[in-house]
C-alpha atoms as a PDB file:
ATOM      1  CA  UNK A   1      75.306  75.878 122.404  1.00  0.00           C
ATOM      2  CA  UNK A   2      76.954  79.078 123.653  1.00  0.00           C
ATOM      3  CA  UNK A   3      80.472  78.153 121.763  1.00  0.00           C
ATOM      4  CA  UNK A   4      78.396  77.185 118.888  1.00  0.00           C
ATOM      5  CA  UNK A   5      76.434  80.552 118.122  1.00  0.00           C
ATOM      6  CA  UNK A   6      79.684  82.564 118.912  1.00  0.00           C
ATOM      7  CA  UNK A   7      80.976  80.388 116.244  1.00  0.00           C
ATOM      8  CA  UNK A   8      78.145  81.374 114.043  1.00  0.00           C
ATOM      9  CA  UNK A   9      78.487  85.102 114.998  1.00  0.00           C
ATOM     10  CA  UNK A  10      82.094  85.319 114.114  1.00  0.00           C
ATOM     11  CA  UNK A  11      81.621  83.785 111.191  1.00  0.00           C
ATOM     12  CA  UNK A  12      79.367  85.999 110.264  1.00  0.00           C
ATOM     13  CA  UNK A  13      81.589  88.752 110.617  1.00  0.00           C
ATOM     14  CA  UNK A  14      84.297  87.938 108.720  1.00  0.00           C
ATOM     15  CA  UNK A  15      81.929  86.902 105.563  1.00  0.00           C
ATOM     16  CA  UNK A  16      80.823  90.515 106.096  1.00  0.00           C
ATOM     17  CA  UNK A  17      84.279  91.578 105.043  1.00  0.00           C
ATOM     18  CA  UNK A  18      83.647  89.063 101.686  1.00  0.00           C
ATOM     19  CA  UNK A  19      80.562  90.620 101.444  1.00  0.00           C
ATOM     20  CA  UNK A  20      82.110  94.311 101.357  1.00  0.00           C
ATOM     21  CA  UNK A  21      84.596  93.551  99.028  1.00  0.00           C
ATOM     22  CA  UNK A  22      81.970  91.737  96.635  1.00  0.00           C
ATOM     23  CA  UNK A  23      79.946  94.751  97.189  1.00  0.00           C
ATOM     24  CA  UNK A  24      81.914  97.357  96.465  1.00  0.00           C
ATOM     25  CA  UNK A  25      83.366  95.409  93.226  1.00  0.00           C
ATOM     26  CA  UNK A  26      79.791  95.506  92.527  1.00  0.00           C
ATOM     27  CA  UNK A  27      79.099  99.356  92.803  1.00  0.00           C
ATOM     28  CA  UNK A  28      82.648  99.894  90.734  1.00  0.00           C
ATOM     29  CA  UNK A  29      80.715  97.960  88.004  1.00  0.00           C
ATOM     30  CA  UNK A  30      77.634  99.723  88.393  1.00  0.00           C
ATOM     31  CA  UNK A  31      78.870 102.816  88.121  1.00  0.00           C
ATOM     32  CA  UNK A  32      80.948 102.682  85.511  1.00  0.00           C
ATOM     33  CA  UNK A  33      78.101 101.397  83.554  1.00  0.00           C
ATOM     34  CA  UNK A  34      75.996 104.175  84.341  1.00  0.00           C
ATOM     35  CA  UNK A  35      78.822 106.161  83.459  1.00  0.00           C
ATOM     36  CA  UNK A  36      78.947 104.489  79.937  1.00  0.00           C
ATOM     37  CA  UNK A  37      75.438 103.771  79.082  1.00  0.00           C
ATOM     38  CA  UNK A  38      73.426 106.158  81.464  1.00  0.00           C
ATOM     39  CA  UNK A  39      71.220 108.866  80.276  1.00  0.00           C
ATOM     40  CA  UNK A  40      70.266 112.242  82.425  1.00  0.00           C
ATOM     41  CA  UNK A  41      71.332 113.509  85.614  1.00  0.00           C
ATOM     42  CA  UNK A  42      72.241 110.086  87.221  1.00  0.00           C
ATOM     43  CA  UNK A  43      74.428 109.035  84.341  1.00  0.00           C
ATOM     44  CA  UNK A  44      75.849 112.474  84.204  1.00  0.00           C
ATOM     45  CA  UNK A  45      76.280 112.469  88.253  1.00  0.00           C
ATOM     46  CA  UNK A  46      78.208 108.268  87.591  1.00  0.00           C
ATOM     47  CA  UNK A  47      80.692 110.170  85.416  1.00  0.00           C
ATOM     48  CA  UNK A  48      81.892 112.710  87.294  1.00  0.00           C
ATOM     49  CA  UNK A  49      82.320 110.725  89.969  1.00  0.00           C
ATOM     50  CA  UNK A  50      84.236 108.186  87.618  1.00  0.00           C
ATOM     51  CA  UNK A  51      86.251 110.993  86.887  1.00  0.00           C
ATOM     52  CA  UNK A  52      87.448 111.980  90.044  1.00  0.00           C
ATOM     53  CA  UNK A  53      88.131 108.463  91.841  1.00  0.00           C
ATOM     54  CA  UNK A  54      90.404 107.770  88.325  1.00  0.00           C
ATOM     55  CA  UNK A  55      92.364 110.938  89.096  1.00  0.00           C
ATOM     56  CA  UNK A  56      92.627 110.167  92.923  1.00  0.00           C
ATOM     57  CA  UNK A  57      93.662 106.391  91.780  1.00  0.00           C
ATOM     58  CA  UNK A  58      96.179 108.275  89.731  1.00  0.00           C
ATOM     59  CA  UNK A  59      97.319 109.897  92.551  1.00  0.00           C
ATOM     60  CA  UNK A  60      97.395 107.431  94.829  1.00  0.00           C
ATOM     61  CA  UNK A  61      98.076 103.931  92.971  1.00  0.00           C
ATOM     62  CA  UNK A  62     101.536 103.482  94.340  1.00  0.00           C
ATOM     63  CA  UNK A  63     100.041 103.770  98.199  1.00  0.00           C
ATOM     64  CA  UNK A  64      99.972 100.345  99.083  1.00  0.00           C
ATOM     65  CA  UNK A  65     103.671  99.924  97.600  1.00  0.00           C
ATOM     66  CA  UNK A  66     105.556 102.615  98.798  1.00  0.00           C
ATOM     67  CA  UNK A  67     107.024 101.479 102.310  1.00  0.00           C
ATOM     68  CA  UNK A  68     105.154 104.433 104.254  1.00  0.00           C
ATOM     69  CA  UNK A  69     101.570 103.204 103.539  1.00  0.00           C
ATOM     70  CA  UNK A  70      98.040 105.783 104.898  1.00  0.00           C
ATOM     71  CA  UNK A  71      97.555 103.739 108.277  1.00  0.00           C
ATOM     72  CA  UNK A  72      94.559 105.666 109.506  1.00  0.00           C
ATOM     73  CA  UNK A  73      94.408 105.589 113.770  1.00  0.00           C
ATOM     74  CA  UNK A  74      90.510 106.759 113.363  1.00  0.00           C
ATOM     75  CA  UNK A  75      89.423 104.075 110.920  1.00  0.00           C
ATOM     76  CA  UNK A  76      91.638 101.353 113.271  1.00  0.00           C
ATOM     77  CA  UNK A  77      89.681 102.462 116.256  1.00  0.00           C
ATOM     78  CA  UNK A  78      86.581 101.876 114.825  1.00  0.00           C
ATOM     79  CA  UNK A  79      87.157  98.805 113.579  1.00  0.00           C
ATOM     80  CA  UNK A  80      89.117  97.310 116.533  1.00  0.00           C
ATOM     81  CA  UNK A  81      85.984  96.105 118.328  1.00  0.00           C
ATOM     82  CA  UNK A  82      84.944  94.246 115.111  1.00  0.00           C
ATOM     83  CA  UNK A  83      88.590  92.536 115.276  1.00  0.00           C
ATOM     84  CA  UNK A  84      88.163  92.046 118.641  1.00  0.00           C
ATOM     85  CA  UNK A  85      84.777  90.330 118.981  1.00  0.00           C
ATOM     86  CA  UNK A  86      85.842  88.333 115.815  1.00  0.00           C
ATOM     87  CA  UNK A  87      89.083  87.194 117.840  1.00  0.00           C
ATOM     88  CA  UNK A  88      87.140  86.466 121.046  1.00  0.00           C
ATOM     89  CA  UNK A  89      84.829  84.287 118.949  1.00  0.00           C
ATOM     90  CA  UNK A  90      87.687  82.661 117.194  1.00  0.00           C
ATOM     91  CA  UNK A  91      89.516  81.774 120.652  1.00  0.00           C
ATOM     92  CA  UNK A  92      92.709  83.416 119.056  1.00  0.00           C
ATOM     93  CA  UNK A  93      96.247  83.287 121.339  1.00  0.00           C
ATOM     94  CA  UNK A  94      99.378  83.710 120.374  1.00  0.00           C
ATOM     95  CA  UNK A  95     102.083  81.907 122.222  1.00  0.00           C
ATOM     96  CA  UNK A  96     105.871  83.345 122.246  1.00  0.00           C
ATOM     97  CA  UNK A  97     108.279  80.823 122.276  1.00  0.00           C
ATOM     98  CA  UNK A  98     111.138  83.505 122.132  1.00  0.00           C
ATOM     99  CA  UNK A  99     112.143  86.949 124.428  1.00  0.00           C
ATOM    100  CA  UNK A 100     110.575  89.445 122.536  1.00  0.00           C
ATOM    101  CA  UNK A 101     112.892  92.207 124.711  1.00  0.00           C
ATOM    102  CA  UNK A 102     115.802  91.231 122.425  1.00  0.00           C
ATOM    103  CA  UNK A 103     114.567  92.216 119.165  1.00  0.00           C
ATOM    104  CA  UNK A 104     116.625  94.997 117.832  1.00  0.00           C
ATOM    105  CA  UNK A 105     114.741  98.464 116.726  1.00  0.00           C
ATOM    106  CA  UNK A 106     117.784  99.028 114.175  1.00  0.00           C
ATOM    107  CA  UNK A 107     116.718  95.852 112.215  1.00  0.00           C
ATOM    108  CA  UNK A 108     113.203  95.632 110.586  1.00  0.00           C
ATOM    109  CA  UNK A 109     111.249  92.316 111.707  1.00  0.00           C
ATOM    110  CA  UNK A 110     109.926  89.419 108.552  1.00  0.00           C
ATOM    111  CA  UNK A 111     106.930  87.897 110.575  1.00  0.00           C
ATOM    112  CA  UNK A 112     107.111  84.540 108.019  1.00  0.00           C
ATOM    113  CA  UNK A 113     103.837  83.017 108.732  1.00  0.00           C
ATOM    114  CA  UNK A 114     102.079  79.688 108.087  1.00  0.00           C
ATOM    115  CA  UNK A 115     100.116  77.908 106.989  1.00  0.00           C
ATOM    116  CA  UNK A 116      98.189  80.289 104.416  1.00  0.00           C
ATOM    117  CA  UNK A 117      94.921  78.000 105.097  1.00  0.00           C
ATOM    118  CA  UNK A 118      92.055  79.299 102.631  1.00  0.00           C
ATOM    119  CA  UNK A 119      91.297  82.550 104.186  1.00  0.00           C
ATOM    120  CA  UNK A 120      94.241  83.129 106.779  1.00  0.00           C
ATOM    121  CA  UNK A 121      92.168  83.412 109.637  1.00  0.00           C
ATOM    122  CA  UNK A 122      94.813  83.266 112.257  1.00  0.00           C
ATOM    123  CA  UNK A 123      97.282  85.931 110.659  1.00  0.00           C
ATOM    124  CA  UNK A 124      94.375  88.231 110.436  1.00  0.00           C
ATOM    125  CA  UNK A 125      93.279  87.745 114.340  1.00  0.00           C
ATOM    126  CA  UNK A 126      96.266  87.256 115.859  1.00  0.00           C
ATOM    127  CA  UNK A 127      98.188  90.174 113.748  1.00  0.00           C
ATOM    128  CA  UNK A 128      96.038  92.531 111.883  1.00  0.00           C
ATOM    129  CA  UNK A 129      94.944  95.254 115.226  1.00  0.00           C
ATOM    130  CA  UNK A 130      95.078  92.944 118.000  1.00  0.00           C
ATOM    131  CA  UNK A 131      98.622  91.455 117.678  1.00  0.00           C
ATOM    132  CA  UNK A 132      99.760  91.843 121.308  1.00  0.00           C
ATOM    133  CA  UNK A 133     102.977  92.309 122.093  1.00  0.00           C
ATOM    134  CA  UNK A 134     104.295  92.584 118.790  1.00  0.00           C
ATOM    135  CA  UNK A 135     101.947  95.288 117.460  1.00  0.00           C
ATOM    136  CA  UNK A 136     102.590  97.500 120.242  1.00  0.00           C
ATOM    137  CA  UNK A 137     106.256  97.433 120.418  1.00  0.00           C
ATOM    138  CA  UNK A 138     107.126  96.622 116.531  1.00  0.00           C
ATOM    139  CA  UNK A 139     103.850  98.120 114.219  1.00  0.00           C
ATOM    140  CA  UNK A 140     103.196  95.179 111.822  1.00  0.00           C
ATOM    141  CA  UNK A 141     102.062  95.536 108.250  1.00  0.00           C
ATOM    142  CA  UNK A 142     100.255  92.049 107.176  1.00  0.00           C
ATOM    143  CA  UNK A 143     101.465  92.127 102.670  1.00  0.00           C
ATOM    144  CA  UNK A 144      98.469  90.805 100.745  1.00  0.00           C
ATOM    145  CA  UNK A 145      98.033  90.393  96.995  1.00  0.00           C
ATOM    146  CA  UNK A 146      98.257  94.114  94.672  1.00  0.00           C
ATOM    147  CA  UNK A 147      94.691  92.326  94.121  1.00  0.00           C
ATOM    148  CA  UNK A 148      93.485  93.514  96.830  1.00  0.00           C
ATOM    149  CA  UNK A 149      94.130  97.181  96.358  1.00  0.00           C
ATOM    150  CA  UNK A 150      92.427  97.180  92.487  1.00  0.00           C
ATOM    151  CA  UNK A 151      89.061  97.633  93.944  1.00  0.00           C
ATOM    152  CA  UNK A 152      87.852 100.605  94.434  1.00  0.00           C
ATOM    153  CA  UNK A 153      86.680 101.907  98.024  1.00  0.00           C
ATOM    154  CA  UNK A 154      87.741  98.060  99.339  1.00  0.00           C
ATOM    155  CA  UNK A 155      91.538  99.551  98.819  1.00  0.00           C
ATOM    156  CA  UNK A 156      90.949 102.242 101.220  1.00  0.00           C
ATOM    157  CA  UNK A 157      90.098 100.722 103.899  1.00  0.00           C
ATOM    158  CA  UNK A 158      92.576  98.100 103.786  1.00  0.00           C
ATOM    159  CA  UNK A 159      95.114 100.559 103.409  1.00  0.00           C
ATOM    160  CA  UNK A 160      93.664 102.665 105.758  1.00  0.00           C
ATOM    161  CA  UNK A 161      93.968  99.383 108.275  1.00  0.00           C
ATOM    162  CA  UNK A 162      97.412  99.261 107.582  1.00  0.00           C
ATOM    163  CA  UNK A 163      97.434  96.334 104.870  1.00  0.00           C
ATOM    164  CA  UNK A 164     100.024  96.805 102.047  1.00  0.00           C
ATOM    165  CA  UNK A 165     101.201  95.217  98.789  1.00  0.00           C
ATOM    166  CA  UNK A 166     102.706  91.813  98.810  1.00  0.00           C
ATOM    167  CA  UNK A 167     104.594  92.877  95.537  1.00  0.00           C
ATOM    168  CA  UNK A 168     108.479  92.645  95.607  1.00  0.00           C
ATOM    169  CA  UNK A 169     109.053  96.538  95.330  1.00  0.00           C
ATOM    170  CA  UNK A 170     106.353  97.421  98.017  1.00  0.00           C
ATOM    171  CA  UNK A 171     108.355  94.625  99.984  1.00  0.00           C
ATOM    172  CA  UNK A 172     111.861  96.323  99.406  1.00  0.00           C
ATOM    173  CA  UNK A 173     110.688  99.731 100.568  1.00  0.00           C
ATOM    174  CA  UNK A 174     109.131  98.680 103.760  1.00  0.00           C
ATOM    175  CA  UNK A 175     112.339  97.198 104.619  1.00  0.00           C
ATOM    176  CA  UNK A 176     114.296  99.935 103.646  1.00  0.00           C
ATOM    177  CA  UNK A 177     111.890 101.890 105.764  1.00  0.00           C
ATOM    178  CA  UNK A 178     112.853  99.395 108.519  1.00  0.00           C
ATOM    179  CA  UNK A 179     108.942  99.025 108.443  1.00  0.00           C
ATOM    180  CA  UNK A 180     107.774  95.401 110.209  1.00  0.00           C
ATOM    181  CA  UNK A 181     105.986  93.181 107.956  1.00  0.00           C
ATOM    182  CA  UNK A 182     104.144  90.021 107.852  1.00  0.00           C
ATOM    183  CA  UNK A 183     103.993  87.595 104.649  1.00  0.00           C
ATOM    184  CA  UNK A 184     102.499  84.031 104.451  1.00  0.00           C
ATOM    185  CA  UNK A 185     104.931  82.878 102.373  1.00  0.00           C
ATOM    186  CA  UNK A 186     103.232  80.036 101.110  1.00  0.00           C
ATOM    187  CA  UNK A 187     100.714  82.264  99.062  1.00  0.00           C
ATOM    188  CA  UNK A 188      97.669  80.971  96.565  1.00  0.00           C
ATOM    189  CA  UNK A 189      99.402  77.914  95.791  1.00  0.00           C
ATOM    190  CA  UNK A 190      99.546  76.479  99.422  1.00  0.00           C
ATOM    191  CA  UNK A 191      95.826  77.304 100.004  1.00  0.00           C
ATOM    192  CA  UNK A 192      95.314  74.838  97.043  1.00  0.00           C
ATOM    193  CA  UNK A 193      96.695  72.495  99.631  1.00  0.00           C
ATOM    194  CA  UNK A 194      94.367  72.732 103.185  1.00  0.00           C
ATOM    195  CA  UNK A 195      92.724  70.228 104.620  1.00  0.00           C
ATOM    196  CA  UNK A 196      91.857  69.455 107.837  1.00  0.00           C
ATOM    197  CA  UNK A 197      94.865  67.593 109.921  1.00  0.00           C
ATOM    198  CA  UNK A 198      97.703  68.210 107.724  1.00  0.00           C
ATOM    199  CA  UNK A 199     100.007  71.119 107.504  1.00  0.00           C
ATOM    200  CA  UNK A 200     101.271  71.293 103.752  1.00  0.00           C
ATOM    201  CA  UNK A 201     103.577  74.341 103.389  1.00  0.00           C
ATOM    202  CA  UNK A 202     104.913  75.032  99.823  1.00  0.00           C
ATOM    203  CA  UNK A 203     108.489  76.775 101.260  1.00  0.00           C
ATOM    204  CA  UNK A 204     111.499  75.454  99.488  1.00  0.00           C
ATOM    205  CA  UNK A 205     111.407  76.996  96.411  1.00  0.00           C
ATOM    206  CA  UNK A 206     110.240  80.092  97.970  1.00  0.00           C
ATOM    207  CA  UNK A 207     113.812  82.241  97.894  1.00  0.00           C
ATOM    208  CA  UNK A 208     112.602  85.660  97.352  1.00  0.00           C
ATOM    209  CA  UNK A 209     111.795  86.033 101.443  1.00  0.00           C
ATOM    210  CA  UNK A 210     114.922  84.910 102.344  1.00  0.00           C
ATOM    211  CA  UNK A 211     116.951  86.775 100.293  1.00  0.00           C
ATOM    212  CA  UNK A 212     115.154  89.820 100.866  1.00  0.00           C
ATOM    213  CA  UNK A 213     116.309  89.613 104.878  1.00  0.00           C
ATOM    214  CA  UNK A 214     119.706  88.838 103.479  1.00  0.00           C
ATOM    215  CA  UNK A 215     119.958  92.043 101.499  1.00  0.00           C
ATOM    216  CA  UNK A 216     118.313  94.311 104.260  1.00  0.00           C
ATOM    217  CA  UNK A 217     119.548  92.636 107.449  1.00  0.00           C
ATOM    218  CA  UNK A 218     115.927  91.469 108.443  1.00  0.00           C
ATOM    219  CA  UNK A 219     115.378  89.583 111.996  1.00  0.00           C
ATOM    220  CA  UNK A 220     113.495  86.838 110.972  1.00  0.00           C
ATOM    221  CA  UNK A 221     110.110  85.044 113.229  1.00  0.00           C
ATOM    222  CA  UNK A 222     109.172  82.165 112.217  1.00  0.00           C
ATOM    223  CA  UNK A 223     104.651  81.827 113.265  1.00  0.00           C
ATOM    224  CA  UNK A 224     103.215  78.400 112.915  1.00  0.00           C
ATOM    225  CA  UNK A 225      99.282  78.463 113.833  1.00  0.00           C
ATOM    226  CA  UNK A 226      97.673  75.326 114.792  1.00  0.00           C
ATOM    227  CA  UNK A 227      94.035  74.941 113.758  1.00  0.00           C
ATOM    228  CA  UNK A 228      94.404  77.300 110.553  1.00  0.00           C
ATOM    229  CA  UNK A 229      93.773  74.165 108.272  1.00  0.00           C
ATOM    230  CA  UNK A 230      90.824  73.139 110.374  1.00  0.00           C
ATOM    231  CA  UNK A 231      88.563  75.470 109.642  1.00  0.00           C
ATOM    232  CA  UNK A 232      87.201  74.530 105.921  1.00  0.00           C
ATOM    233  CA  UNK A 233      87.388  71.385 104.099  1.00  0.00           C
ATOM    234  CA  UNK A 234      88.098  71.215 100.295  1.00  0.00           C
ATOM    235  CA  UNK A 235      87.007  69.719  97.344  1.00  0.00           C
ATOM    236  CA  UNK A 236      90.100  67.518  96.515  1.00  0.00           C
ATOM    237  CA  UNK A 237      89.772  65.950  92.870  1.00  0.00           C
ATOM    238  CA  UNK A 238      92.686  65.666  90.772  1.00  0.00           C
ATOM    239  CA  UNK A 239      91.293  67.530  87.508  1.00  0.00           C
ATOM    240  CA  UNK A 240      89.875  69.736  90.042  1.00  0.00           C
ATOM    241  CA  UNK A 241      92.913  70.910  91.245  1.00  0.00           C
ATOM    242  CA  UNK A 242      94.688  70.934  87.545  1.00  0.00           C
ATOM    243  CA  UNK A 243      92.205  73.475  86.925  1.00  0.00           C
ATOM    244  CA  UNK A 244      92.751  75.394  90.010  1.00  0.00           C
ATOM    245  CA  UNK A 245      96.331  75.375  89.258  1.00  0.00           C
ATOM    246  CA  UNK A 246      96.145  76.415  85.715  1.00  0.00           C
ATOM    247  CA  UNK A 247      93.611  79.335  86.907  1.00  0.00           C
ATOM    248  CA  UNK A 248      96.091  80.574  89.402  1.00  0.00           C
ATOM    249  CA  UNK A 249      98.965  81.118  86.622  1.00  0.00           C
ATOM    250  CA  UNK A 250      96.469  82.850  85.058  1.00  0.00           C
ATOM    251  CA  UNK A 251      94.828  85.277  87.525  1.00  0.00           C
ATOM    252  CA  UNK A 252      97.802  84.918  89.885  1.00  0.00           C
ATOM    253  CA  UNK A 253      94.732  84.263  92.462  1.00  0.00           C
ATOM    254  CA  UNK A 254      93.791  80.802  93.980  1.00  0.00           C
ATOM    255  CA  UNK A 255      90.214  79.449  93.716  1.00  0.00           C
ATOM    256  CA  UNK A 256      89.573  77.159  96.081  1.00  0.00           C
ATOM    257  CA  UNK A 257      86.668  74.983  96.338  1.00  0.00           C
ATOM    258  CA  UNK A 258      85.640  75.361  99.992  1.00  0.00           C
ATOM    259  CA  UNK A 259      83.097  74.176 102.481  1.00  0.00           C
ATOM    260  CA  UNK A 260      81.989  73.739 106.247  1.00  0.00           C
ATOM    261  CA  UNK A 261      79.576  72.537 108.013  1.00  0.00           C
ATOM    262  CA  UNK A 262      77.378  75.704 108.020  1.00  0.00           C
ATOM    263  CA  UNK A 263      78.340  76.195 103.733  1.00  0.00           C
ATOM    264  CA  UNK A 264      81.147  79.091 104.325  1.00  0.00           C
ATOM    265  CA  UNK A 265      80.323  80.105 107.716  1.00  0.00           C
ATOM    266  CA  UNK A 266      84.136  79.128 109.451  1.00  0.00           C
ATOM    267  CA  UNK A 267      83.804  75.710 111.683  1.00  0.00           C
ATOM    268  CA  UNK A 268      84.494  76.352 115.227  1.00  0.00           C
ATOM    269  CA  UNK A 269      88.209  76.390 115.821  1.00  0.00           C
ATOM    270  CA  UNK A 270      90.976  77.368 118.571  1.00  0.00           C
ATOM    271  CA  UNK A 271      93.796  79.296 116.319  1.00  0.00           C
ATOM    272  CA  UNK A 272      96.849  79.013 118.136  1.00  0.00           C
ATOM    273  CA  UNK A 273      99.890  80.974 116.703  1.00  0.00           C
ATOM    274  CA  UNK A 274     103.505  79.898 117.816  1.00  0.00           C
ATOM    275  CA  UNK A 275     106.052  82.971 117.255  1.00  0.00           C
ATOM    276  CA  UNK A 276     109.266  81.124 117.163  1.00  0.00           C
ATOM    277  CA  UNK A 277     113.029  82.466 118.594  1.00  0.00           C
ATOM    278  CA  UNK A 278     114.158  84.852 115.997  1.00  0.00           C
ATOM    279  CA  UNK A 279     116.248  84.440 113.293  1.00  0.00           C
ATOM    280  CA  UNK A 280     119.301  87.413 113.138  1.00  0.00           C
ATOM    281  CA  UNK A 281     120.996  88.358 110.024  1.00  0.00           C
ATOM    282  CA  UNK A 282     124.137  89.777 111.858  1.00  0.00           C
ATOM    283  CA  UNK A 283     125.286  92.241 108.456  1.00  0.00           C
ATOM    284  CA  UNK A 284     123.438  93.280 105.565  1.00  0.00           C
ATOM    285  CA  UNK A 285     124.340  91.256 102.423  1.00  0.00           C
ATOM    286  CA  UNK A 286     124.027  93.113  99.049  1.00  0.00           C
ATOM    287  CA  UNK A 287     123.992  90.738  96.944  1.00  0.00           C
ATOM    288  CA  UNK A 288     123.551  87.074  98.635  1.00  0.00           C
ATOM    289  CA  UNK A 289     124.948  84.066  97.088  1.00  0.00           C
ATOM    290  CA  UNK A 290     122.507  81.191  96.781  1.00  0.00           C
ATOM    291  CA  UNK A 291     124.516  79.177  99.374  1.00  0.00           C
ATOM    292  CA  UNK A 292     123.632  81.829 101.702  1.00  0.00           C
ATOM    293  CA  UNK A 293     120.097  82.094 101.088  1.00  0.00           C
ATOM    294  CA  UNK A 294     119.987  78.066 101.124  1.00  0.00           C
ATOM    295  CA  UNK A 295     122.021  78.180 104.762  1.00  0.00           C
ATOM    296  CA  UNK A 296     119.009  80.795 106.042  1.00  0.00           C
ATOM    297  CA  UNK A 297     116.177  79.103 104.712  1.00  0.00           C
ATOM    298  CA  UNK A 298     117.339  75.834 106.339  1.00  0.00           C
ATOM    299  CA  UNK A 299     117.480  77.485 109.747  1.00  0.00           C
ATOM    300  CA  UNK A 300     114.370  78.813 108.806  1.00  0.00           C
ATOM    301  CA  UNK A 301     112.956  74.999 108.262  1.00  0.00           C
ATOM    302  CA  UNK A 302     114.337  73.618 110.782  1.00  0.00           C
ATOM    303  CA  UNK A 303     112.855  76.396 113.446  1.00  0.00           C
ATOM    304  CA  UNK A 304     109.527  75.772 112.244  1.00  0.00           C
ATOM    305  CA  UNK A 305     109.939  71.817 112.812  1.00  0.00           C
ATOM    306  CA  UNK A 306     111.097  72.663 115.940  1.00  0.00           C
ATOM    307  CA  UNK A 307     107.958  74.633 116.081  1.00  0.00           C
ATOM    308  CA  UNK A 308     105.599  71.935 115.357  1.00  0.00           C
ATOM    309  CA  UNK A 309     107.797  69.023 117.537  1.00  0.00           C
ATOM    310  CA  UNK A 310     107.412  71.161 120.606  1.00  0.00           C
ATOM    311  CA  UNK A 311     103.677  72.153 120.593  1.00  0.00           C
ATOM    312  CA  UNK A 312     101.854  69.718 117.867  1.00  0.00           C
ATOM    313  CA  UNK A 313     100.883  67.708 121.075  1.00  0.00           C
ATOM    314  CA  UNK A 314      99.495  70.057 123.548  1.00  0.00           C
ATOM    315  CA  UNK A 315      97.680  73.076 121.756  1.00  0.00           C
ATOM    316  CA  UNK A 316      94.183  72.786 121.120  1.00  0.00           C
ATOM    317  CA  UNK A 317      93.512  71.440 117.121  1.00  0.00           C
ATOM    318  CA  UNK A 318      97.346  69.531 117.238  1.00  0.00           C
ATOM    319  CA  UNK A 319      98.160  66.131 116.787  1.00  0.00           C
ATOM    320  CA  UNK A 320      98.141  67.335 112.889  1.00  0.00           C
ATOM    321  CA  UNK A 321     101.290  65.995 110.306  1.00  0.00           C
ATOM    322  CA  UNK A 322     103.399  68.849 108.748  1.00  0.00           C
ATOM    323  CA  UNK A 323     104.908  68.420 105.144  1.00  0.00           C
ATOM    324  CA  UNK A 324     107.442  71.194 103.927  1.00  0.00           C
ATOM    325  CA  UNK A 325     107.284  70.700 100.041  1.00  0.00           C
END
């Protein structure tokens, strides 16, 4: 009963950060119709307002993109117990199958993480502001859709929590700013593909991360979480997901159909991240042939196998297949 309501309580926290962003999409929309169709002082007030968030958006727009980022220490120390509790709840760990005390400070550090899930529960809880080891020695920014950063007030305080732009530019200059990052690779399109027990990762035609720590001399760490997949099941139908695909060309978003056994409260799960031995890039390539982005990504496959060989058996929410498509 205990394990249960913490279940229910942690849910509850993270569908208040759903319930932000829907909220303060909402009071964009409002006020920008007051500021078109309002009368008196209150539509008068909407368009100043208006006025000055466009010319601070103007101002600020490439933010999220720029490989420095607005991390805000204030607004991370509020919200730290909220991460925290939600964490505890969660029965987050993160186990380190590699010596973190050799990672080089000269080279920036590609956390490639998997699998997306539907909401990336594990990334966020394990990496966001209570990533262990790894945040305190190496400062991690987790790269999320531009998406995220075209709402007002929502963009602030995911920038402010150290978020950043997904985007290949915003990508580039973190690296060049041997800034540490963290991508799930697999994107919208693998979250089309979670279900419960089985791992689906969409990775081989995904050349853009590995040529990236090519060009910049990245160290690579492979993060498998166990339990990710577990958490909501999905409405599989074939013309279901046709739809969902052809939406996601579209909006460049997924839309999964989702659902657990309290509606979208999160089912009670253990989220286990593996950090794998990292992957060196010895010398900087400039331009890297596709042979040499094929040889990485294949030592990049074949860590994560090793990954899944190694613990799928012992860590809590195992015993699952993995398919790398």
């Amino acid at each position: 009963m205990q394990a249960g309501s913490c279940s229910m309580l942690s849910g509850l926290v993270w569908l208040s950060f759903l319930g932000l962003l829907l909220a303060s999409a909402s009071l964009t929309a409002g006020i920008l119709w007051l500021s078109v169709f309002g009368e008196g002082g209150m539509g008068w007030l909407c368009r100043v307002v208006s006025l000055v968030y466009a010319v601070w958006l103007f101002y600020d727009w490439d933010t999220p993109s720029n490989g420095v980022g607005r991390r805000s220490p204030l607004v991370i120390s509020i919200m730290q117990p909220v991460f925290t509790y939600a964490k505890s709840c969660f029965s987050s760990e993160i186990i380190y199958d590699c010596d973190l005390s050799k990672l080089r400070r000269d080279q920036p550090l590609m956390l490639g993480c998997h699998p997306h899930g539907i909401c990336s529960f594990a990334v966020l809880s394990n990496f966001s502001l209570t990533g262990g080891t790894i945040l305190r020695k190496h400062p991690v920014s987790i790269l999320t859709l531009q998406l995220q950063f075209m709402v007002p007030l929502w963009r602030e305080l995911v920038i402010a929590l150290g978020f950043a732009s997904v985007s290949y530019p915003s990508v580039e200059a973190r690296l060049r700013a041997k800034g540490d990052i963290a991508i799930v690779i697999g994107g919208a399109r693998e979250s089309l593909d979670s279900r419960p027990g089985h791992i689906e990762l969409t990775l081989r035609h995904r050349t853009g991360f590995f040529k990236l720590a090519l060009k910049h001399g990245a160290t690579i760490l492979p993060v498998l979480s166990f339990g990710e997949v577990d958490i909501y099941h999905q409405i599989r139908r074939p013309w279901i997901k046709k739809i969902q695909i052809a939406l996601m060309q579209w909006m460049t978003i997924a839309i999964p159909l989702f659902y657990s056994r309290l509606w979208l409260i999160p089912d009670s799960t253990r989220l286990t991240s593996v950090v794998g031995s990292p992957i060196t890039v010895e010398k900087a390539i400039e331009n890297p042939t596709p042979e040499d982005v094929k040889k990485l990504q294949d030592q990049y496959i074949s860590a994560l196998l090793s990954i899944h060989q190694k613990y799928n058996a012992i860590v809590p929410h195992g015993k699952c297949s993995l398919t790398i498509k």
